[in-house]
N, C-alpha and C. Protein backbone atom coordinates (compact mmCIF):
# COMPACT_ATOMS: atom_id res chain seq x y z
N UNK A 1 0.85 -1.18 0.00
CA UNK A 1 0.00 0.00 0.00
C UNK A 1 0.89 1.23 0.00
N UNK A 2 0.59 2.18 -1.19
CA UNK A 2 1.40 3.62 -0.86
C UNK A 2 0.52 4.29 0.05
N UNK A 3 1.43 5.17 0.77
CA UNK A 3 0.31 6.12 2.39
C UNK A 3 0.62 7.52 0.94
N UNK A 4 0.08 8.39 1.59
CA UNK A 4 -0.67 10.10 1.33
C UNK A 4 -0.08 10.35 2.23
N UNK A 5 0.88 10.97 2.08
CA UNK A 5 2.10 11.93 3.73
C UNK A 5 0.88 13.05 3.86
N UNK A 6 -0.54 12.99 3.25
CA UNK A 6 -1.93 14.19 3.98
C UNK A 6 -2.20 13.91 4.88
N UNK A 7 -2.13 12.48 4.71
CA UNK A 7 -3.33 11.57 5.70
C UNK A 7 -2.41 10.73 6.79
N UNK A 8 -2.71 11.02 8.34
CA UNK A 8 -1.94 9.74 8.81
C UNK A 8 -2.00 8.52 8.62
N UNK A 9 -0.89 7.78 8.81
CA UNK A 9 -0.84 6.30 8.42
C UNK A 9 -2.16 5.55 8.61
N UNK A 10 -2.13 6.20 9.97
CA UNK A 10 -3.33 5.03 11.05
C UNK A 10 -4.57 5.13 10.27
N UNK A 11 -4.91 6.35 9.77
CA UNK A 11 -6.23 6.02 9.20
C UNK A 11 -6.53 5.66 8.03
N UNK A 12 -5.05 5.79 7.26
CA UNK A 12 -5.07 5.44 6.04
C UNK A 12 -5.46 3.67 6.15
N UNK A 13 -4.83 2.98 6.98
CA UNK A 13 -4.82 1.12 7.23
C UNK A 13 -6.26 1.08 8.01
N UNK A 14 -6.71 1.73 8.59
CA UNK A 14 -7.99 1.94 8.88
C UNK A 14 -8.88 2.06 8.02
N UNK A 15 -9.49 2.75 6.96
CA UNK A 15 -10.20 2.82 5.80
C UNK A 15 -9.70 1.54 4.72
N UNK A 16 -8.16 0.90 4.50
CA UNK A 16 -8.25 -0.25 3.73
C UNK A 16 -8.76 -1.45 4.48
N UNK A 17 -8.63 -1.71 5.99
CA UNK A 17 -9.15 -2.45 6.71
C UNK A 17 -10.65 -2.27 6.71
N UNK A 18 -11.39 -1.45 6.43
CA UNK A 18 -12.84 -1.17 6.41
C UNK A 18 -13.32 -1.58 4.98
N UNK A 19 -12.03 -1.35 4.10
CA UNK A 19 -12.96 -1.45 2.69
C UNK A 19 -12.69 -3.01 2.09
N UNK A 20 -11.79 -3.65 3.37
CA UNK A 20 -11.42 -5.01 3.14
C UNK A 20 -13.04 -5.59 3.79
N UNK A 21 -13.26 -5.49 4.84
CA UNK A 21 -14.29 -5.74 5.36
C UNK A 21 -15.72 -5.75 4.46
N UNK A 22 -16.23 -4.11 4.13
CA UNK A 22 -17.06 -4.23 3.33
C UNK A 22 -17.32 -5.14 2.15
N UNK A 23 -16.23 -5.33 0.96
CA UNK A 23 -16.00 -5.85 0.41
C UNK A 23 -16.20 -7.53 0.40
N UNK A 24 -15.86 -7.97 1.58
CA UNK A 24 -15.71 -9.39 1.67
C UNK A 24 -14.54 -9.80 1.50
N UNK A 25 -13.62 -9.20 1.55
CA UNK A 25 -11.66 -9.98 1.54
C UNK A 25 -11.65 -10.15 2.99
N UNK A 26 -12.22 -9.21 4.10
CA UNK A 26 -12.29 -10.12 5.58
C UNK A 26 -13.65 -10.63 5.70
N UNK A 27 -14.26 -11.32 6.09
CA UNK A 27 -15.48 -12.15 6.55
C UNK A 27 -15.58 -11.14 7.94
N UNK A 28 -17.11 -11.44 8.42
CA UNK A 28 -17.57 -11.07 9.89
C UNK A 28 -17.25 -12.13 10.71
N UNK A 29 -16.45 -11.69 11.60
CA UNK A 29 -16.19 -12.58 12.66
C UNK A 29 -14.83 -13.36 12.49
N UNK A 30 -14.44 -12.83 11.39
CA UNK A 30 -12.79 -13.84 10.79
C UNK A 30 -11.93 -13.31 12.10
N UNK A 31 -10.66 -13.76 12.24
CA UNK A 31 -9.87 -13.56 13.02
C UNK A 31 -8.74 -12.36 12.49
N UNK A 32 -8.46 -11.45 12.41
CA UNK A 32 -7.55 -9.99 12.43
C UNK A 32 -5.92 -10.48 12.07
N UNK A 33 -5.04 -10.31 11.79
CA UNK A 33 -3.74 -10.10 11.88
C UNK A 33 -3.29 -10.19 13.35
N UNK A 34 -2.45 -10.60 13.87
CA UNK A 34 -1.38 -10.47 14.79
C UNK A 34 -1.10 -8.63 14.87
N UNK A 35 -0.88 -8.12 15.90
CA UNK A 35 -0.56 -6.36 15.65
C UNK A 35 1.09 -6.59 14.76
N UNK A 36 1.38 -7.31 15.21
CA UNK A 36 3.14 -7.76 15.15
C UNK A 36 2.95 -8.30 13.43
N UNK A 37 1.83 -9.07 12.69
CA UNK A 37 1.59 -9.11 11.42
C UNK A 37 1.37 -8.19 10.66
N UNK A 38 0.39 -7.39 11.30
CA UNK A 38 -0.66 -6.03 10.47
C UNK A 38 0.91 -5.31 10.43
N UNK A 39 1.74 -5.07 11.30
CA UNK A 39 2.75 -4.03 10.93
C UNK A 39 3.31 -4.68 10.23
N UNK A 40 3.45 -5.76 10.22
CA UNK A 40 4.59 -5.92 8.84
C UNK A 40 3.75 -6.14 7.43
N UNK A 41 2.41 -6.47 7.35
CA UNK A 41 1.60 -6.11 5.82
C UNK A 41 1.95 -4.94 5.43
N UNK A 42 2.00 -3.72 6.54
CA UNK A 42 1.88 -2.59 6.33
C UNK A 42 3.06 -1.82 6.41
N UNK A 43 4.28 -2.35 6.55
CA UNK A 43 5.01 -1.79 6.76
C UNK A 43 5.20 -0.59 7.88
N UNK A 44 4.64 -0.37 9.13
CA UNK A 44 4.40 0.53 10.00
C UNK A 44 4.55 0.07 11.29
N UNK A 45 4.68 0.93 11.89
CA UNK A 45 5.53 1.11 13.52
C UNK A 45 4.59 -0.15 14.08
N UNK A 46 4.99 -1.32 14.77
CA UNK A 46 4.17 -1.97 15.95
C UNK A 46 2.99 -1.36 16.39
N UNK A 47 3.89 -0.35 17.30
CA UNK A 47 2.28 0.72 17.98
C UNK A 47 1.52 1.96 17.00
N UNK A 48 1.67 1.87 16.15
CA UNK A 48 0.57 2.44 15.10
C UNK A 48 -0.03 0.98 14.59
N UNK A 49 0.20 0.20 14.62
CA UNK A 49 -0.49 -1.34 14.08
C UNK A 49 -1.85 -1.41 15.76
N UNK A 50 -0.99 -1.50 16.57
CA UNK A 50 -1.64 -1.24 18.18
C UNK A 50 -2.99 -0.18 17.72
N UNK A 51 -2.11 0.82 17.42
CA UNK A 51 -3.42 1.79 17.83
C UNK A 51 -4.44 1.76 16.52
N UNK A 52 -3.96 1.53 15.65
CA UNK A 52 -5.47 1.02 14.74
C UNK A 52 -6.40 0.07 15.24
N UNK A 53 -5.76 -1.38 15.93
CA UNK A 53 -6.69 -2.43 16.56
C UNK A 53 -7.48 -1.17 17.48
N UNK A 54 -6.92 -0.49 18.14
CA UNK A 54 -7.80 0.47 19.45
C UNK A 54 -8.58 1.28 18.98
N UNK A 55 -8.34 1.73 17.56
CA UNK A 55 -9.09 2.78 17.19
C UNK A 55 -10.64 1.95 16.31
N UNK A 56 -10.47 1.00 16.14
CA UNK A 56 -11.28 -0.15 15.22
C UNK A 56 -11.91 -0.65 16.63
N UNK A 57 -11.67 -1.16 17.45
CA UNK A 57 -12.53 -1.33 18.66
C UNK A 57 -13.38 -0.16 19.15
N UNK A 58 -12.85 0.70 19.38
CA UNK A 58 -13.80 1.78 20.01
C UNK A 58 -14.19 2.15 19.06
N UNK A 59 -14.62 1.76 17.38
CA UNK A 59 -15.66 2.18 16.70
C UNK A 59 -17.03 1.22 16.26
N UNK A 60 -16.30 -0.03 17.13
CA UNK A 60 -16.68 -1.07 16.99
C UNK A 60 -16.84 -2.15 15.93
N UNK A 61 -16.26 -1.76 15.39
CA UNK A 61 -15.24 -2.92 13.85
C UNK A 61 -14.86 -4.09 14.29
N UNK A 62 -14.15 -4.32 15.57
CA UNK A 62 -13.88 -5.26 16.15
C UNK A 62 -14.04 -5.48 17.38
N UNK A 63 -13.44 -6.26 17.93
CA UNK A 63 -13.20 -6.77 19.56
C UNK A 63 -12.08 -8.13 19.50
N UNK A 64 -11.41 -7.89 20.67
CA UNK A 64 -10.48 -8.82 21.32
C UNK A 64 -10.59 -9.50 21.99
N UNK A 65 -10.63 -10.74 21.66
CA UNK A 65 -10.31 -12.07 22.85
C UNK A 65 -8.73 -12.16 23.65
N UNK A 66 -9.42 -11.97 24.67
CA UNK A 66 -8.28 -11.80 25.18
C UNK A 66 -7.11 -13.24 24.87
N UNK A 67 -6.01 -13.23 25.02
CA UNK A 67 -5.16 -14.79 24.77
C UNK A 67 -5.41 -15.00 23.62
N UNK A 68 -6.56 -14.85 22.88
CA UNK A 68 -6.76 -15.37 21.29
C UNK A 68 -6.59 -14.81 19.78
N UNK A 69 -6.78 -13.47 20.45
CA UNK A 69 -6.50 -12.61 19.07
C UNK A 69 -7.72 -11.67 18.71
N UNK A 70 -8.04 -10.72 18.13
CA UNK A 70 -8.86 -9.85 17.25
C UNK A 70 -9.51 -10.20 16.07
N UNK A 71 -10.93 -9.70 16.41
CA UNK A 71 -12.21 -10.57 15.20
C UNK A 71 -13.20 -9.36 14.59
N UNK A 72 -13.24 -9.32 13.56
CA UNK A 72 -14.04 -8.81 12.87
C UNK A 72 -15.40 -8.94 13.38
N UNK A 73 -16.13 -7.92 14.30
CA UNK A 73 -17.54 -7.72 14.16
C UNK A 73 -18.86 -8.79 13.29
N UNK A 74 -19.34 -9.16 14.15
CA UNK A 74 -20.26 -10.48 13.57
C UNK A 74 -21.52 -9.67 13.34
N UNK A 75 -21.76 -8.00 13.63
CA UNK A 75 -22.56 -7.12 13.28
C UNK A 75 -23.22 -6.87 12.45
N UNK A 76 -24.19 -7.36 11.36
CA UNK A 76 -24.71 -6.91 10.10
C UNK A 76 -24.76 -5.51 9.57
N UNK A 77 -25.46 -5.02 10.79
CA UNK A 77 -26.07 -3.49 10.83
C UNK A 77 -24.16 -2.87 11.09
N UNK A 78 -23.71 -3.12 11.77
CA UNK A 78 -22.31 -2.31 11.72
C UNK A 78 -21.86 -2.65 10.46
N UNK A 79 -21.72 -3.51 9.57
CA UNK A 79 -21.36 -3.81 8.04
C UNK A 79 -21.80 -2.74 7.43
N UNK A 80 -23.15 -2.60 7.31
CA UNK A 80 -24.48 -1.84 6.66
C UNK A 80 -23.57 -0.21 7.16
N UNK A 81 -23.53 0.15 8.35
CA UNK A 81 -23.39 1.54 8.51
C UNK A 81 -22.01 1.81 7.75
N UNK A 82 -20.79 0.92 7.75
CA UNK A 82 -19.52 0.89 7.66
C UNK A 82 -19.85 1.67 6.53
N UNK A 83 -20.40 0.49 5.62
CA UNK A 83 -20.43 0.74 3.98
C UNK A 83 -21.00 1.98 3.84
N UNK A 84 -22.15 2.44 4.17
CA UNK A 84 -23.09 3.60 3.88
C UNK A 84 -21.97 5.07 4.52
N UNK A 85 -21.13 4.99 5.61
CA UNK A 85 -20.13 5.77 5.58
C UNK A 85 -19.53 6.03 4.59
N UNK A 86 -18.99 5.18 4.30
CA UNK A 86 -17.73 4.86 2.98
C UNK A 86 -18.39 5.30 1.77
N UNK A 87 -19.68 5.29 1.55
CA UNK A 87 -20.36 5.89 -0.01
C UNK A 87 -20.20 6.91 0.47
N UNK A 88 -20.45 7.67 1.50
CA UNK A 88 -20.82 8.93 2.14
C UNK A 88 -19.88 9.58 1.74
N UNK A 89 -18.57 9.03 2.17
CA UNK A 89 -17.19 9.94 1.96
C UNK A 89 -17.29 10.06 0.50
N UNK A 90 -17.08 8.51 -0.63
CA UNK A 90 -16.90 8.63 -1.12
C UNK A 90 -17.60 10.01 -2.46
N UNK A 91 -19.04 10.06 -1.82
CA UNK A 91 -20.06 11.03 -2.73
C UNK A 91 -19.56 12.57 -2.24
N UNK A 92 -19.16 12.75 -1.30
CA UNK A 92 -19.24 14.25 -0.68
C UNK A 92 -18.28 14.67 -1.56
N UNK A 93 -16.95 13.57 -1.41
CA UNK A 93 -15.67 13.87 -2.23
C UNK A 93 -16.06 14.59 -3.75
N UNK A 94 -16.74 13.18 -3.97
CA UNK A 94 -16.96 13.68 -5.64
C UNK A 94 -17.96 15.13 -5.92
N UNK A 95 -18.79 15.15 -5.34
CA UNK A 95 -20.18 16.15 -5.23
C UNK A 95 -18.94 17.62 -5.71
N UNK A 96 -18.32 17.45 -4.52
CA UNK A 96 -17.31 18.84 -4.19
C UNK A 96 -16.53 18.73 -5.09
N UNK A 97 -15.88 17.90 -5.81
CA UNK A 97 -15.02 17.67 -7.19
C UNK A 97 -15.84 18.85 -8.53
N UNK A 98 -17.19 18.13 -8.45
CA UNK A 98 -17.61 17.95 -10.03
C UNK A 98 -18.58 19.55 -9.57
N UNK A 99 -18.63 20.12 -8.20
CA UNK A 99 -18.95 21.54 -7.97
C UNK A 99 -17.77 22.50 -8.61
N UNK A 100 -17.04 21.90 -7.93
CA UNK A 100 -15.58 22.53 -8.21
C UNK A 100 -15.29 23.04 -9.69
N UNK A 101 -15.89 22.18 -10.23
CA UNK A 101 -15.53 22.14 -12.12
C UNK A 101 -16.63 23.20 -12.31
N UNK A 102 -18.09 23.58 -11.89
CA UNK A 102 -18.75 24.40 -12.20
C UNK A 102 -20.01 23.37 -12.36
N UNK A 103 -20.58 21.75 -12.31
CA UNK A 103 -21.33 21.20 -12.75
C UNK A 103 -22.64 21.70 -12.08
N UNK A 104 -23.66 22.08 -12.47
CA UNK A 104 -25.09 21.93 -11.27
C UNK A 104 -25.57 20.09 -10.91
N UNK A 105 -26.69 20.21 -10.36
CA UNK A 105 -26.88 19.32 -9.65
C UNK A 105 -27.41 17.84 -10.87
N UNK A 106 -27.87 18.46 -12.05
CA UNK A 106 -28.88 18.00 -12.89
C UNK A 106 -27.63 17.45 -13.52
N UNK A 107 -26.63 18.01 -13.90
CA UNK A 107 -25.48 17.49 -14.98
C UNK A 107 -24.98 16.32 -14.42
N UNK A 108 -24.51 17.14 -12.92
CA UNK A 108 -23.96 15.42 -12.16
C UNK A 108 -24.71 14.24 -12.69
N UNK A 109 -25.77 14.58 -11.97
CA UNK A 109 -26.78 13.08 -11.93
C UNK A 109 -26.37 12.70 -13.68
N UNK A 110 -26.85 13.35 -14.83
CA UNK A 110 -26.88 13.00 -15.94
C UNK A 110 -25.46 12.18 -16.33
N UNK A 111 -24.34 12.67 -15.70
CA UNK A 111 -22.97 11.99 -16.20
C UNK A 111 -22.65 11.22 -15.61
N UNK A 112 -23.30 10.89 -14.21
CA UNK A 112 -23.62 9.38 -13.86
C UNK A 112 -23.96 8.38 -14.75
N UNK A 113 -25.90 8.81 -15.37
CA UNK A 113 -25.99 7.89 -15.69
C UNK A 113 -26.01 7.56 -16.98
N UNK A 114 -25.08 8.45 -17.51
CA UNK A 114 -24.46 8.54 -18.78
C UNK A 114 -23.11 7.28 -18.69
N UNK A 115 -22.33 7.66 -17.87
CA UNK A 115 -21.23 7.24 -17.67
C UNK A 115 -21.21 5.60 -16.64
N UNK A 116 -22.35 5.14 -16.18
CA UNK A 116 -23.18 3.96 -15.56
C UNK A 116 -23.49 2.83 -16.56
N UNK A 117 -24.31 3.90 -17.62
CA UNK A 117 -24.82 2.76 -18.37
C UNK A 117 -24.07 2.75 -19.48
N UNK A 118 -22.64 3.24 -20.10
CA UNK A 118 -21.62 2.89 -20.43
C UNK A 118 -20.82 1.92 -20.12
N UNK A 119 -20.48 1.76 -18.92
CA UNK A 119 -19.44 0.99 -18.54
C UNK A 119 -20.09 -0.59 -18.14
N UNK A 120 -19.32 -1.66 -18.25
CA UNK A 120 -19.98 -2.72 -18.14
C UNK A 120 -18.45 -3.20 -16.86
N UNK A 121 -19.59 -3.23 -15.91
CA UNK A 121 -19.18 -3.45 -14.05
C UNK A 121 -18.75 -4.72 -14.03
């Protein structure tokens, strides 16, 4: 993974860990990386590997067994919100992009679904 020297590390492995999740490359309830693994996928400090597991718990992404290791949320509805975040960012981003260029609201939508029913997904 290349990092964005914008963005700190931590949240950068935080959002690919979320979009691993959404996605289905982690399962609900799978078992997490080792902190001592996640830093070396990621190339990053031990305790920035640490404080992502902490920052992913207290958003509730995960939880720790203690002695056993870190598990992906068996949550549906936390899946559901994850994802609906993640469009969230992803639309605001763009909204403010294609404002930026001068588009109104009507063009957007149109070069959506101009550019939707073009492409074969």
């Amino acid at each position: 993974m290349e990092f964005d020297n914008n963005i700190p590390i931590y949240i950068q492995v935080i959002a690919d860990i979320k979009k691993d999740i959404v996605t289905g490359v982690i399962q609900l309830g799978e078992k997490l990386p080792s902190g001592r693994d996640l830093a070396l996928k990621y190339q990053i400090n031990p305790n920035t590997a640490n404080r992502i597991y902490k920052e992913l718990e207290g958003e509730e992404v995960c939880f720790t067994k203690r002695g056993l290791g870190t598990y992906v949320t068996m949550d549906e509805e936390k899946l559901k919100s994850i994802r609906e975040e993640m469009a969230g960012t992803l639309l605001d981003n763009f909204i403010a992009g294609m404002k930026d260029l001068g588009f109104k609201k009507e063009e957007i939508i149109k070069i959506i679904e101009v550019k939707y029913d073009a492409k074969s997904f």
